[in-house]
N, C-alpha and C. Protein backbone atom coordinates (compact mmCIF):
# COMPACT_ATOMS: atom_id res chain seq x y z
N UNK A 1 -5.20 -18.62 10.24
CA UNK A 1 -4.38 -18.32 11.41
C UNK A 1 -4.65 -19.36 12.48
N UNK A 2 -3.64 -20.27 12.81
CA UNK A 2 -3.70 -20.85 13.96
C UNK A 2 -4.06 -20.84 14.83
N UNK A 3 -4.69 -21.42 16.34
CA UNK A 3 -4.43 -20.65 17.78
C UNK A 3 -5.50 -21.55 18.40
N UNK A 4 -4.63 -21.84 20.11
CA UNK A 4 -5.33 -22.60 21.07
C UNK A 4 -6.37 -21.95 21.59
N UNK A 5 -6.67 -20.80 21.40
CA UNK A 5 -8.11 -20.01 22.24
C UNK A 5 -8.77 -19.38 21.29
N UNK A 6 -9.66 -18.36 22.00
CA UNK A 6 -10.53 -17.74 20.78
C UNK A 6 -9.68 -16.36 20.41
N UNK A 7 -10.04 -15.87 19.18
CA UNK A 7 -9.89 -14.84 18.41
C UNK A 7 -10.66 -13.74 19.32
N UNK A 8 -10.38 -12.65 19.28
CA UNK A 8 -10.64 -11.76 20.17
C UNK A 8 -10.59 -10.41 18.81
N UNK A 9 -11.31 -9.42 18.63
CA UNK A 9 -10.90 -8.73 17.52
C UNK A 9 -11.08 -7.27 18.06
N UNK A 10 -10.29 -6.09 17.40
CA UNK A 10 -11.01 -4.87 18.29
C UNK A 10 -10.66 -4.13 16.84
N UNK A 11 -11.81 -3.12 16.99
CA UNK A 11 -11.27 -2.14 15.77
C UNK A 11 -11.47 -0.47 16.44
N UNK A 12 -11.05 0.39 15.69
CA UNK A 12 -11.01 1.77 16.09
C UNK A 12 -10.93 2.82 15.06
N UNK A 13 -12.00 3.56 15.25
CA UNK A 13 -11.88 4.80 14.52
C UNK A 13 -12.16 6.14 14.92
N UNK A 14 -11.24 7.59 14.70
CA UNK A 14 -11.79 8.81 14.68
C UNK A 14 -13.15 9.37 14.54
N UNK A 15 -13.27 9.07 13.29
CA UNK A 15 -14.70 9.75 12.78
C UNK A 15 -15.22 8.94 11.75
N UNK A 16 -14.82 7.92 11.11
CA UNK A 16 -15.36 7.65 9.87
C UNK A 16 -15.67 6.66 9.68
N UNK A 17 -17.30 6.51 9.81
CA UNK A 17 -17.87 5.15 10.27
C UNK A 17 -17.74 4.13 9.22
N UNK A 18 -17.36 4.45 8.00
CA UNK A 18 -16.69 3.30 6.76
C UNK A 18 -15.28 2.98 7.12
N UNK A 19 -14.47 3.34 7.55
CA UNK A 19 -12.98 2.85 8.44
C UNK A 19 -13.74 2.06 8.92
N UNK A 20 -14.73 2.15 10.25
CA UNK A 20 -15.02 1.31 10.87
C UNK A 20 -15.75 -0.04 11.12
N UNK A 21 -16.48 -0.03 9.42
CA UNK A 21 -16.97 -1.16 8.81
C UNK A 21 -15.91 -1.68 8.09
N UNK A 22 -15.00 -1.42 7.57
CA UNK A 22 -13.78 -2.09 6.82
C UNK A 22 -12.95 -2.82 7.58
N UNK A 23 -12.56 -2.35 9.15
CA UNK A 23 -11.76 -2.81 9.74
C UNK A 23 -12.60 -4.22 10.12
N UNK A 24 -14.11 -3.61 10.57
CA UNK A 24 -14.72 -5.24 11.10
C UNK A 24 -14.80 -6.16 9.83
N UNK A 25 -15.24 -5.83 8.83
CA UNK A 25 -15.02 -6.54 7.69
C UNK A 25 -13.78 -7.48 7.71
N UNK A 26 -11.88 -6.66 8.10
CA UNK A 26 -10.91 -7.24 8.07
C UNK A 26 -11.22 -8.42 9.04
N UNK A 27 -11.55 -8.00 10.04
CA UNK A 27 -11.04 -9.06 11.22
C UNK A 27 -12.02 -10.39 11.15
N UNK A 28 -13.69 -10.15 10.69
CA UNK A 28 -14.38 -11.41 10.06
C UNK A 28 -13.37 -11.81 9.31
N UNK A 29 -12.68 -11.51 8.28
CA UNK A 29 -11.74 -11.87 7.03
C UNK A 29 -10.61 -12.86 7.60
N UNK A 30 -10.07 -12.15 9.15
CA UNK A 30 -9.34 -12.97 9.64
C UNK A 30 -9.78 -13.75 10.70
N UNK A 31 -10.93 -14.55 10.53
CA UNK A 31 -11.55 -15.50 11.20
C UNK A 31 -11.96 -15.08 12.80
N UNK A 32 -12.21 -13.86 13.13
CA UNK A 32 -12.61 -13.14 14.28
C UNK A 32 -14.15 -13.63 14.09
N UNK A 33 -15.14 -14.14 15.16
CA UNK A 33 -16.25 -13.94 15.15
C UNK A 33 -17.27 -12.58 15.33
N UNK A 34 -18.14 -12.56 14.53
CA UNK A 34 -18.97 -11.32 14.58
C UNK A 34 -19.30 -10.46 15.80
N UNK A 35 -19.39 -11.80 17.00
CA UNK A 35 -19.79 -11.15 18.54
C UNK A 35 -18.71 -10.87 19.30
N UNK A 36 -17.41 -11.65 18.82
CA UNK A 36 -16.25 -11.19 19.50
C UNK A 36 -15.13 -9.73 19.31
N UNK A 37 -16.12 -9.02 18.12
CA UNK A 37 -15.54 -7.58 17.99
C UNK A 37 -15.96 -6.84 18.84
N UNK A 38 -14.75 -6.09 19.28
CA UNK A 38 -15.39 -4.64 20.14
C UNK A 38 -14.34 -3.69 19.37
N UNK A 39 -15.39 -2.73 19.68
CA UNK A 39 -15.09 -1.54 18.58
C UNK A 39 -14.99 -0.24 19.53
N UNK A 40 -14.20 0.62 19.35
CA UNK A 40 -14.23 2.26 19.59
C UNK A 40 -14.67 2.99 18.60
N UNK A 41 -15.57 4.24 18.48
CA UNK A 41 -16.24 4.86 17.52
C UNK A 41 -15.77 6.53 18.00
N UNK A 42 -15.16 7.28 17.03
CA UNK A 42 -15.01 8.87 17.55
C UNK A 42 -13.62 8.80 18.70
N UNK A 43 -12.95 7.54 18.83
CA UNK A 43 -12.27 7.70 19.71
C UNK A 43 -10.71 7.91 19.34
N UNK A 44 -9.60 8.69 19.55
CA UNK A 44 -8.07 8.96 18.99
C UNK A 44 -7.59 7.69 19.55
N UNK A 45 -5.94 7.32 18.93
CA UNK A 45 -5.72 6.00 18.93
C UNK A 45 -4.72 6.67 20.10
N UNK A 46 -4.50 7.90 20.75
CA UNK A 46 -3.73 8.53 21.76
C UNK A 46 -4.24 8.40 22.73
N UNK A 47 -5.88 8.14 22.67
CA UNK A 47 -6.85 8.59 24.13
C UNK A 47 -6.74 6.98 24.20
N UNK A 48 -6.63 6.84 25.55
CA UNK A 48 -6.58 5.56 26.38
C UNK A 48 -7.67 5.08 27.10
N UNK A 49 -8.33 6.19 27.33
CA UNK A 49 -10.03 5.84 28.16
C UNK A 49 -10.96 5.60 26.72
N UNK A 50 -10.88 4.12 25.82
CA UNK A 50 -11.60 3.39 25.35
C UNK A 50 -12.51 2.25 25.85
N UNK A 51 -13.38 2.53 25.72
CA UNK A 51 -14.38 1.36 26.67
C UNK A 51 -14.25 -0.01 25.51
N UNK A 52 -14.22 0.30 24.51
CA UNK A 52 -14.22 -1.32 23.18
C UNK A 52 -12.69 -1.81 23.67
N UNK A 53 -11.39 -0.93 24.01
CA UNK A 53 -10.38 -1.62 24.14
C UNK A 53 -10.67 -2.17 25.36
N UNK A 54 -11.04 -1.59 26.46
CA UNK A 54 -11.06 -1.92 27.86
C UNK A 54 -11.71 -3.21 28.08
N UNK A 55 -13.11 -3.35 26.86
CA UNK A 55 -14.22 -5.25 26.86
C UNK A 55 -12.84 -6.06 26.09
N UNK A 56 -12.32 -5.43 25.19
CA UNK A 56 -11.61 -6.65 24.70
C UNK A 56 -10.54 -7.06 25.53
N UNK A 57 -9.63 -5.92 26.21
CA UNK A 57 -8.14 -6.42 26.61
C UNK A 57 -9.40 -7.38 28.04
N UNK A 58 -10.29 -7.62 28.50
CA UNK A 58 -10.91 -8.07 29.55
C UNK A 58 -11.02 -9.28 29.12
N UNK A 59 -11.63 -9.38 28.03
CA UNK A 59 -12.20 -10.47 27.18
C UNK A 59 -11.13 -11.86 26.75
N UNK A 60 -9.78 -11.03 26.52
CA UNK A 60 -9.41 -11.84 26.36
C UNK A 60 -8.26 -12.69 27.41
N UNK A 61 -8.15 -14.02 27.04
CA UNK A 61 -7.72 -14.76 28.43
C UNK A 61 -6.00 -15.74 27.78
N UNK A 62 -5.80 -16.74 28.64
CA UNK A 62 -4.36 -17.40 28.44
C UNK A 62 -4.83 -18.15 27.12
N UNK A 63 -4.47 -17.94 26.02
CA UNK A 63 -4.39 -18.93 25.23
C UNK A 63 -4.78 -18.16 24.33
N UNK A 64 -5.52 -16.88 24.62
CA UNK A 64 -6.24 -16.35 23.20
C UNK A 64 -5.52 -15.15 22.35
N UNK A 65 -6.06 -15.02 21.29
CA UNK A 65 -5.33 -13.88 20.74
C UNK A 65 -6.55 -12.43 19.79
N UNK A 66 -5.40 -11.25 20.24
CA UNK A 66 -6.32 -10.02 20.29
C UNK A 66 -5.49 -9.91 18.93
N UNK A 67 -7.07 -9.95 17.71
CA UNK A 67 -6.60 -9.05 17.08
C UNK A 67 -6.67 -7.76 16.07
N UNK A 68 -5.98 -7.02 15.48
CA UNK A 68 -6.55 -5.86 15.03
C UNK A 68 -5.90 -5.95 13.52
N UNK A 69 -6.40 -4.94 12.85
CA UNK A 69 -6.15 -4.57 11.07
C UNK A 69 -5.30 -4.17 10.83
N UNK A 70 -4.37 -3.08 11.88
CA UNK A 70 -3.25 -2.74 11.85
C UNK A 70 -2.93 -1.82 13.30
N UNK A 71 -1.60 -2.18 13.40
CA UNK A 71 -1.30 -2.11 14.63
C UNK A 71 -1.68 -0.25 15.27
N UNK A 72 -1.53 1.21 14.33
CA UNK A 72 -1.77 2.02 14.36
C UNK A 72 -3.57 2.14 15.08
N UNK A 73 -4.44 0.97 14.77
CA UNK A 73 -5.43 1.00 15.51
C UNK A 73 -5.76 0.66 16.69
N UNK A 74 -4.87 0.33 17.48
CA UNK A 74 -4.35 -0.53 19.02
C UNK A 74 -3.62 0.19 19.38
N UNK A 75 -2.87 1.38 19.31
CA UNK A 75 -1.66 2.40 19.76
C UNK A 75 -1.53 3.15 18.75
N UNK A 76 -0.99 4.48 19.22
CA UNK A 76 -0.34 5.33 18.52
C UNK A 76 0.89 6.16 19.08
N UNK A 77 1.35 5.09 19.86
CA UNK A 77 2.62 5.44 20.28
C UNK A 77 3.12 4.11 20.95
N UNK A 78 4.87 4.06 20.66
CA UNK A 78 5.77 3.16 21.32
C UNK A 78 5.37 2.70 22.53
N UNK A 79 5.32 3.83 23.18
CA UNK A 79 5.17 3.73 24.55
C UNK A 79 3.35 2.83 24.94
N UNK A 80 2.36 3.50 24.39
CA UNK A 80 1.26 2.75 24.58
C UNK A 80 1.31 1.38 23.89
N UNK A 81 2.01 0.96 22.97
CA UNK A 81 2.35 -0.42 22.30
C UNK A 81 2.68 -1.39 23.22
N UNK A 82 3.79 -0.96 23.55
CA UNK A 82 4.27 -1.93 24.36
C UNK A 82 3.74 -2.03 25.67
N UNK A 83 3.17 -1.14 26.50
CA UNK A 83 2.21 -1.29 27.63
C UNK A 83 1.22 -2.40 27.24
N UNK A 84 0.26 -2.30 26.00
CA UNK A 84 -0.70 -3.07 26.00
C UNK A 84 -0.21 -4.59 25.84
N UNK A 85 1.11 -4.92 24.72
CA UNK A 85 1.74 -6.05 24.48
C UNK A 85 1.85 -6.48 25.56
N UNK A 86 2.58 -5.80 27.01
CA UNK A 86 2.81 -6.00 28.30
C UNK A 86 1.77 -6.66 29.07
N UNK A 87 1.06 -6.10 28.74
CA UNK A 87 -0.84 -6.63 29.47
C UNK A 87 -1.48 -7.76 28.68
N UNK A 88 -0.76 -7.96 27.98
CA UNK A 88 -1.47 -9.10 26.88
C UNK A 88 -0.47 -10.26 27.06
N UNK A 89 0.22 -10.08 27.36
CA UNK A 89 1.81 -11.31 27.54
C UNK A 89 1.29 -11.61 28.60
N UNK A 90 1.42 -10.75 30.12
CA UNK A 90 1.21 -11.32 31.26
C UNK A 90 -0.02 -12.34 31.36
N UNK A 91 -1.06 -11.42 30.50
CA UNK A 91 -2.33 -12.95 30.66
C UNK A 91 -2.14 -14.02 29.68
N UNK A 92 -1.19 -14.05 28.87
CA UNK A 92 -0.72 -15.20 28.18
C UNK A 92 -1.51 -15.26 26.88
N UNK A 93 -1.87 -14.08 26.79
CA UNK A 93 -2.21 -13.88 25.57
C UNK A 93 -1.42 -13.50 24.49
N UNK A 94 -1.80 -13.74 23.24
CA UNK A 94 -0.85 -13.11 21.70
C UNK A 94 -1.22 -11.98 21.06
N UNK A 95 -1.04 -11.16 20.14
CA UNK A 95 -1.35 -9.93 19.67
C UNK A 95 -1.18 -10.84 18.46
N UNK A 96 -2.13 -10.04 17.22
CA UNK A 96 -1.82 -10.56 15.86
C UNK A 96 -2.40 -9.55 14.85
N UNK A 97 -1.33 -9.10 14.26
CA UNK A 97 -1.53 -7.41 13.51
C UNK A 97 -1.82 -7.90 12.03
N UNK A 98 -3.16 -7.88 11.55
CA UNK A 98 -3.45 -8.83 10.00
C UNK A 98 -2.90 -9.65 9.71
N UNK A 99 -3.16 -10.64 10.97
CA UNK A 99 -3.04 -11.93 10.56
C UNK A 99 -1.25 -12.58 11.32
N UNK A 100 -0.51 -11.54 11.50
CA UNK A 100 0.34 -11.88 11.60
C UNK A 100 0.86 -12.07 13.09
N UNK A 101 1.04 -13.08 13.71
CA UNK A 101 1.19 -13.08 15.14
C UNK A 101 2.36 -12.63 15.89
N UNK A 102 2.46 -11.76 16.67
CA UNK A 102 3.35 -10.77 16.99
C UNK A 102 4.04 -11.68 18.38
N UNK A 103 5.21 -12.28 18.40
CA UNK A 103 5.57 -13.32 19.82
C UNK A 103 6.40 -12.44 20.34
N UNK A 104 6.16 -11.98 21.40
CA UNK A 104 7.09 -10.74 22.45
C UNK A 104 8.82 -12.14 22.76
N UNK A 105 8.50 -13.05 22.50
CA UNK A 105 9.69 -13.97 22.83
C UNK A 105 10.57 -14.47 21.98
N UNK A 106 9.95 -14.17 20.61
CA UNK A 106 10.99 -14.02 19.51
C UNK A 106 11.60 -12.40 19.06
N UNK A 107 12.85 -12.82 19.21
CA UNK A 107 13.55 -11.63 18.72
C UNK A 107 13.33 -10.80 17.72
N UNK A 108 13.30 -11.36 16.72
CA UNK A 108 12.69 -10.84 14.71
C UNK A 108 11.82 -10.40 15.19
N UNK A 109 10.63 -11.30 15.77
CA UNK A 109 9.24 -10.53 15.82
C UNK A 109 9.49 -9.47 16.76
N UNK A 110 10.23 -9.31 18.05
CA UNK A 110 10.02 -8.34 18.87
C UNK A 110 10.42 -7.06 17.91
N UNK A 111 11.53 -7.10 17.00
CA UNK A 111 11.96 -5.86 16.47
C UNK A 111 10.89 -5.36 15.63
N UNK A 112 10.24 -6.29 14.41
CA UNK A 112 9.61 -5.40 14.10
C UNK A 112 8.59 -5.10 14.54
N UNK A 113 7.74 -5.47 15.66
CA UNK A 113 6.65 -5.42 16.71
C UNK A 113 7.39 -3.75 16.85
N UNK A 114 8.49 -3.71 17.09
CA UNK A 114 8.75 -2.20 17.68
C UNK A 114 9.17 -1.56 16.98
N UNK A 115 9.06 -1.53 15.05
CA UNK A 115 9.48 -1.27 14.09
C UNK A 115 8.03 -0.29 13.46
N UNK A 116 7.20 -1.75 14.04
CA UNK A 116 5.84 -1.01 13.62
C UNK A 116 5.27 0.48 14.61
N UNK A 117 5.56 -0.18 15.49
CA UNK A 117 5.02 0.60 16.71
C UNK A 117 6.06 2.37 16.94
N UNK A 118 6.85 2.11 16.08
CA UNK A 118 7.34 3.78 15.78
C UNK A 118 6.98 4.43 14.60
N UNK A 119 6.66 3.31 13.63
CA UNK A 119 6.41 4.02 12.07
C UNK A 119 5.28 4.89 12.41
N UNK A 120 3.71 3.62 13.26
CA UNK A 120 2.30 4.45 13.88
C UNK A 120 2.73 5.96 14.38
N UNK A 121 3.75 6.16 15.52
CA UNK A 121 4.08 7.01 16.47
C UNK A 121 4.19 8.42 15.38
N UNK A 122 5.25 7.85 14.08
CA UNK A 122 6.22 8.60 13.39
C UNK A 122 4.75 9.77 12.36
N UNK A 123 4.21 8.63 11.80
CA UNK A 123 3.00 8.90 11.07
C UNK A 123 2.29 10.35 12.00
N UNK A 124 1.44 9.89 13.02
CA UNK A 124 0.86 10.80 13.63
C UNK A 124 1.94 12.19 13.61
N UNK A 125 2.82 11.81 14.42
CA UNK A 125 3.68 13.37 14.52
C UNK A 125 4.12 14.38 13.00
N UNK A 126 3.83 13.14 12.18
CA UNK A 126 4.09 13.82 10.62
C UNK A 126 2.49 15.26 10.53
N UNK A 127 1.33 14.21 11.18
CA UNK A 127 0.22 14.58 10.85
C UNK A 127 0.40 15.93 11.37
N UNK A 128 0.77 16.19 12.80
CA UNK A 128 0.49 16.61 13.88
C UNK A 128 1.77 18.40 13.44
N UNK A 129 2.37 17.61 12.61
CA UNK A 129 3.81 18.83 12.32
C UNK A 129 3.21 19.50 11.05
N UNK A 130 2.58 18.86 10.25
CA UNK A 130 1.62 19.89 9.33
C UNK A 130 0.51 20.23 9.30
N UNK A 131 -0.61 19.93 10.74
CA UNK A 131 -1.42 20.81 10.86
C UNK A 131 -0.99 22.13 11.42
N UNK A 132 0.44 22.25 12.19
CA UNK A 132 0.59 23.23 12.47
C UNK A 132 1.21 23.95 11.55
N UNK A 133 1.82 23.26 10.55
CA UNK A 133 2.42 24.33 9.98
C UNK A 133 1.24 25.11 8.93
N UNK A 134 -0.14 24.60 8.59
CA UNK A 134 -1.25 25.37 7.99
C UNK A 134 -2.08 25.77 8.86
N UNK A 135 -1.83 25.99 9.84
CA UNK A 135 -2.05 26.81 10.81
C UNK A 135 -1.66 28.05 10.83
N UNK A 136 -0.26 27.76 10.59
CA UNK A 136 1.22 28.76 9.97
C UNK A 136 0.90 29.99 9.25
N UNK A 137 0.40 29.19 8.27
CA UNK A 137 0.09 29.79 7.26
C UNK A 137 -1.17 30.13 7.00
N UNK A 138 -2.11 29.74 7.76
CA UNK A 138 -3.42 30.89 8.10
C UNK A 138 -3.49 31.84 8.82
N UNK A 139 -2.34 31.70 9.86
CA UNK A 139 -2.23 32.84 11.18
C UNK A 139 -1.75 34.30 9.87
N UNK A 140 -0.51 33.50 8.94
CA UNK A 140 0.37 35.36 8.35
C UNK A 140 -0.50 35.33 7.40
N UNK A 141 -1.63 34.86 6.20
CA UNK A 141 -2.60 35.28 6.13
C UNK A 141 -3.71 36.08 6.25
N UNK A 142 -3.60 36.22 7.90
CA UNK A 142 -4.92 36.85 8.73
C UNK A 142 -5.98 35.92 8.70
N UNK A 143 -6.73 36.59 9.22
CA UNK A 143 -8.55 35.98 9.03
C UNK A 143 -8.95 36.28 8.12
N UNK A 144 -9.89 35.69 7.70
CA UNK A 144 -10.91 35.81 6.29
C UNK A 144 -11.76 36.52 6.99
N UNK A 145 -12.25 37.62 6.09
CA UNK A 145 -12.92 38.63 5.97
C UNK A 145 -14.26 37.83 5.44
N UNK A 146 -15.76 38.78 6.09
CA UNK A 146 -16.69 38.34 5.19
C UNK A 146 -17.49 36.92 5.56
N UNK A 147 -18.45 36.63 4.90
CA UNK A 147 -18.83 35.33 4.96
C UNK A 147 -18.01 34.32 4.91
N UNK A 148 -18.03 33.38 5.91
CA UNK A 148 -17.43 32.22 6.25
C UNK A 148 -17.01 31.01 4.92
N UNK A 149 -16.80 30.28 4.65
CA UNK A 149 -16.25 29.68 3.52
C UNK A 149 -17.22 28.08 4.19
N UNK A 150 -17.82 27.55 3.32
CA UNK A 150 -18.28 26.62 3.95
C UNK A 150 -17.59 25.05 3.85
N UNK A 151 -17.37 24.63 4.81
CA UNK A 151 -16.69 23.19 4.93
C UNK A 151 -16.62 22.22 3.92
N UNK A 152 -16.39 21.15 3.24
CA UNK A 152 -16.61 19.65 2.58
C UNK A 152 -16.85 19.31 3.74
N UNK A 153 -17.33 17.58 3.15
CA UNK A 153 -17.74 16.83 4.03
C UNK A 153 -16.13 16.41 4.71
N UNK A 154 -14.94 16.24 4.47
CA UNK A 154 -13.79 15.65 4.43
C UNK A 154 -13.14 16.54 5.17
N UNK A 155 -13.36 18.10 5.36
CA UNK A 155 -12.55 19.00 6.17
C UNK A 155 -13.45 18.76 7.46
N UNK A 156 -14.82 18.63 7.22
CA UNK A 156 -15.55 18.75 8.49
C UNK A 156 -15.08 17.07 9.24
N UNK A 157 -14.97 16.33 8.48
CA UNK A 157 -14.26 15.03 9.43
C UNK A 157 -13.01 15.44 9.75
N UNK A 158 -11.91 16.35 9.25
CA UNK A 158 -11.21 16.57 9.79
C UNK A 158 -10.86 17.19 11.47
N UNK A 159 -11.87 18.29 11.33
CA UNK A 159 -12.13 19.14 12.08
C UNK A 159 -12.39 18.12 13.53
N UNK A 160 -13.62 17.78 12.91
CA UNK A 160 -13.90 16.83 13.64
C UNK A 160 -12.55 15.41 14.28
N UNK A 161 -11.74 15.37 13.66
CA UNK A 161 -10.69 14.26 13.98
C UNK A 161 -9.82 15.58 15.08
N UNK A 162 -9.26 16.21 14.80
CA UNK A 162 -8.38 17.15 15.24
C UNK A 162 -9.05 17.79 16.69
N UNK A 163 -10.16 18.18 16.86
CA UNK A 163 -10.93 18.35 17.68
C UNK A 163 -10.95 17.19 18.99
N UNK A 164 -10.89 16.11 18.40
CA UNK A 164 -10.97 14.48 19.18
C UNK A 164 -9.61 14.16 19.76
N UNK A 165 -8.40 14.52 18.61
CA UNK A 165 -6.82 14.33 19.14
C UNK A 165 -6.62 15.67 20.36
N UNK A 166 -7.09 16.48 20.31
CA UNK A 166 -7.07 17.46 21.29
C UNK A 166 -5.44 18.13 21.64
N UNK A 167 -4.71 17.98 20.37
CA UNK A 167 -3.76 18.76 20.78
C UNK A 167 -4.01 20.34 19.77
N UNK A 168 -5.04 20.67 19.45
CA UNK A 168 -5.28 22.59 19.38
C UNK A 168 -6.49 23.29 20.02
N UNK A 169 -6.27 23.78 19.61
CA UNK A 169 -7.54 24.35 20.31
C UNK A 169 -8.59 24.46 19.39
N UNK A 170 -10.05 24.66 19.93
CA UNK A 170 -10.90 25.03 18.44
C UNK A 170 -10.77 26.11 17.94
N UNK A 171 -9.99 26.92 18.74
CA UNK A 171 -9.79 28.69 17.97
C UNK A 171 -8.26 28.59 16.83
N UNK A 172 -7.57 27.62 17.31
CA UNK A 172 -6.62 27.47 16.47
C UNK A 172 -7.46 26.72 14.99
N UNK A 173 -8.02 25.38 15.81
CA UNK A 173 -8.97 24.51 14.56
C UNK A 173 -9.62 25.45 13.58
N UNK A 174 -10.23 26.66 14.04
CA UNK A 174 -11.34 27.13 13.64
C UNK A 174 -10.25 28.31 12.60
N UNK A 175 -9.09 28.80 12.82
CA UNK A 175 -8.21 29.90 11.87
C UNK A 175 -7.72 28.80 10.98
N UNK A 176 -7.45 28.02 11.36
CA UNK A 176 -6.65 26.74 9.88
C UNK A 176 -7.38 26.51 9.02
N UNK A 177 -9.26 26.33 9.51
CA UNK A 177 -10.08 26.10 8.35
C UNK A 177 -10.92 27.51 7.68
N UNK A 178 -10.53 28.73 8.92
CA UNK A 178 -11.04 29.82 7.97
C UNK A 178 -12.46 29.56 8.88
N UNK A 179 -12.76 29.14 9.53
CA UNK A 179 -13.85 29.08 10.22
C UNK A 179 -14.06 30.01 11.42
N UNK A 180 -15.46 30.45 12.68
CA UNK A 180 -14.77 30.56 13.99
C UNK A 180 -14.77 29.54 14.70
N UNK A 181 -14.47 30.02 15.88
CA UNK A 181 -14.78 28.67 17.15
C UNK A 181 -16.07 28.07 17.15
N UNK A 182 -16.91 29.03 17.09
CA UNK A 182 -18.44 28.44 17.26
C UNK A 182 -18.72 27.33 16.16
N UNK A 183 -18.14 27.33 14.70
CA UNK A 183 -18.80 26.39 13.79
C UNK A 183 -18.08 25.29 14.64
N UNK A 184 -16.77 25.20 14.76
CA UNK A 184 -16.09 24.04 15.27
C UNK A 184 -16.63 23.67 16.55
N UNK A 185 -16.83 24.11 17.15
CA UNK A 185 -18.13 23.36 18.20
C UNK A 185 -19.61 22.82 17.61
N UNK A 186 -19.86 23.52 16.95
CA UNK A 186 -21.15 23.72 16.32
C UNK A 186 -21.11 21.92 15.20
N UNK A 187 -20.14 22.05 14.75
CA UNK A 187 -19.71 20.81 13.71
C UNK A 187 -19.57 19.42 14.83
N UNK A 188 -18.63 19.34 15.94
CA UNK A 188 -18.32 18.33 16.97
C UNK A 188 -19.97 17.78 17.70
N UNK A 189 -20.30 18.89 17.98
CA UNK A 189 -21.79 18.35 18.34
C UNK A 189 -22.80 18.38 17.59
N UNK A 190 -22.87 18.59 16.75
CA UNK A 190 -23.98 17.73 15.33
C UNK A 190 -23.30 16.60 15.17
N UNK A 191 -21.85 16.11 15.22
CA UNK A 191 -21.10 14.58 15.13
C UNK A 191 -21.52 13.69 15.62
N UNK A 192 -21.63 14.36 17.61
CA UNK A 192 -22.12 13.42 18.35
C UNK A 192 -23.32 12.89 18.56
N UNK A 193 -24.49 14.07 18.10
CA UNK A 193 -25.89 13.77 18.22
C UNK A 193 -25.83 13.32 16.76
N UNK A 194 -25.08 12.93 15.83
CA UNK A 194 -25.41 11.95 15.07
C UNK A 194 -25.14 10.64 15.14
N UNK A 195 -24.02 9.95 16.24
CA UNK A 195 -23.82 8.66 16.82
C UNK A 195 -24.33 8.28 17.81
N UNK A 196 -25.20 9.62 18.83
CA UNK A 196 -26.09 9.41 20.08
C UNK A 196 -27.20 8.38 19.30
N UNK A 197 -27.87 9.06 18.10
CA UNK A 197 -28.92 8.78 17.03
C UNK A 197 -29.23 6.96 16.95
């Protein structure tokens, strides 16, 4: 990949600290230096108070380019896409989504720059329309009776992800997995005192 300044790289993940070695993996891959990654850990690609996005969009200056593994890890919505593209143009900087350099001044590229940036949007709300609907279908169910059903490791990252996007509640979180509220608290903070660690 070309370019008059430095490589700037950021990666982001929910919960799953192998996402988050893969993505840095990508961006070494795409000639990002090791010290120039900043990373978010536990953080939704909805929540905007990221301190790794906040060193990089700082970090980087006129000439350089920010980039990420895929654009869903830099936004998860239209609207936050193009804000950040916005903040990255004005300092004369480039965006470059694996490798591929995104020019807000070419047309082609602007479309699918905003092609991508709805599929991310589209994805989540897919996510977001069938946790509720097994929600749905734990509410006419009822509650589970009896001893609690105990988690995988893969529902408890879920829990844990869904908990972080913050659109249910943990009493909703906690009837979808058959759980109560308390494990789902109980699960979020054993998460964190395992990345405090």
């Amino acid at each position: 990949m070309g370019q008059d300044g430095l490589l700037i790289g950021y990666a982001r993940c929910s919960t799953d600290e192998q996402d988050l070695q893969a993505q840095r993996d990508g961006l070494i891959r795409l000639g990002v230096p090791a010290d120039r990654i900043y990373m978010d850990h536990g953080r939704t690609g909805s929540n905007r108070d990221r301190p790794g996005l906040r060193e990089a969009m700082a970090a980087v200056r006129d000439g350089d380019t920010l980039v990420v593994t895929k654009l869903d890890r830099l936004a998860r919505s239209v609207k936050d896409a193009a804000e950040l593209v916005e903040e990255l143009t004005e300092s004369g900087a480039r965006l470059s989504i694996a490798g591929s350099i995104h020019d807000p001044a070419d047309p082609v590229g602007k479309l699918l720059f905003n092609v991508l940036s709805m599929v991310a949007e589209f994805e989540r709300d897919l996510i977001r329309a069938r946790t509720r609907e097994g929600m749905a279908v734990a509410r006419a169910r009822g509650r589970l009776k009896g001893r609690q059903p105990k988690l995988s490791q893969a529902q408890q990252r879920q829990v844990i992800r869904l908990m972080d996007e913050g659109e249910q509640t943990p009493t909703e979180i906690g009837e979808l997995f058959g759980v109560s509220r308390q494990t789902v608290y109980r699960l979020v903070a054993k998460a964190r005192e395992g990345h405090a660690a």
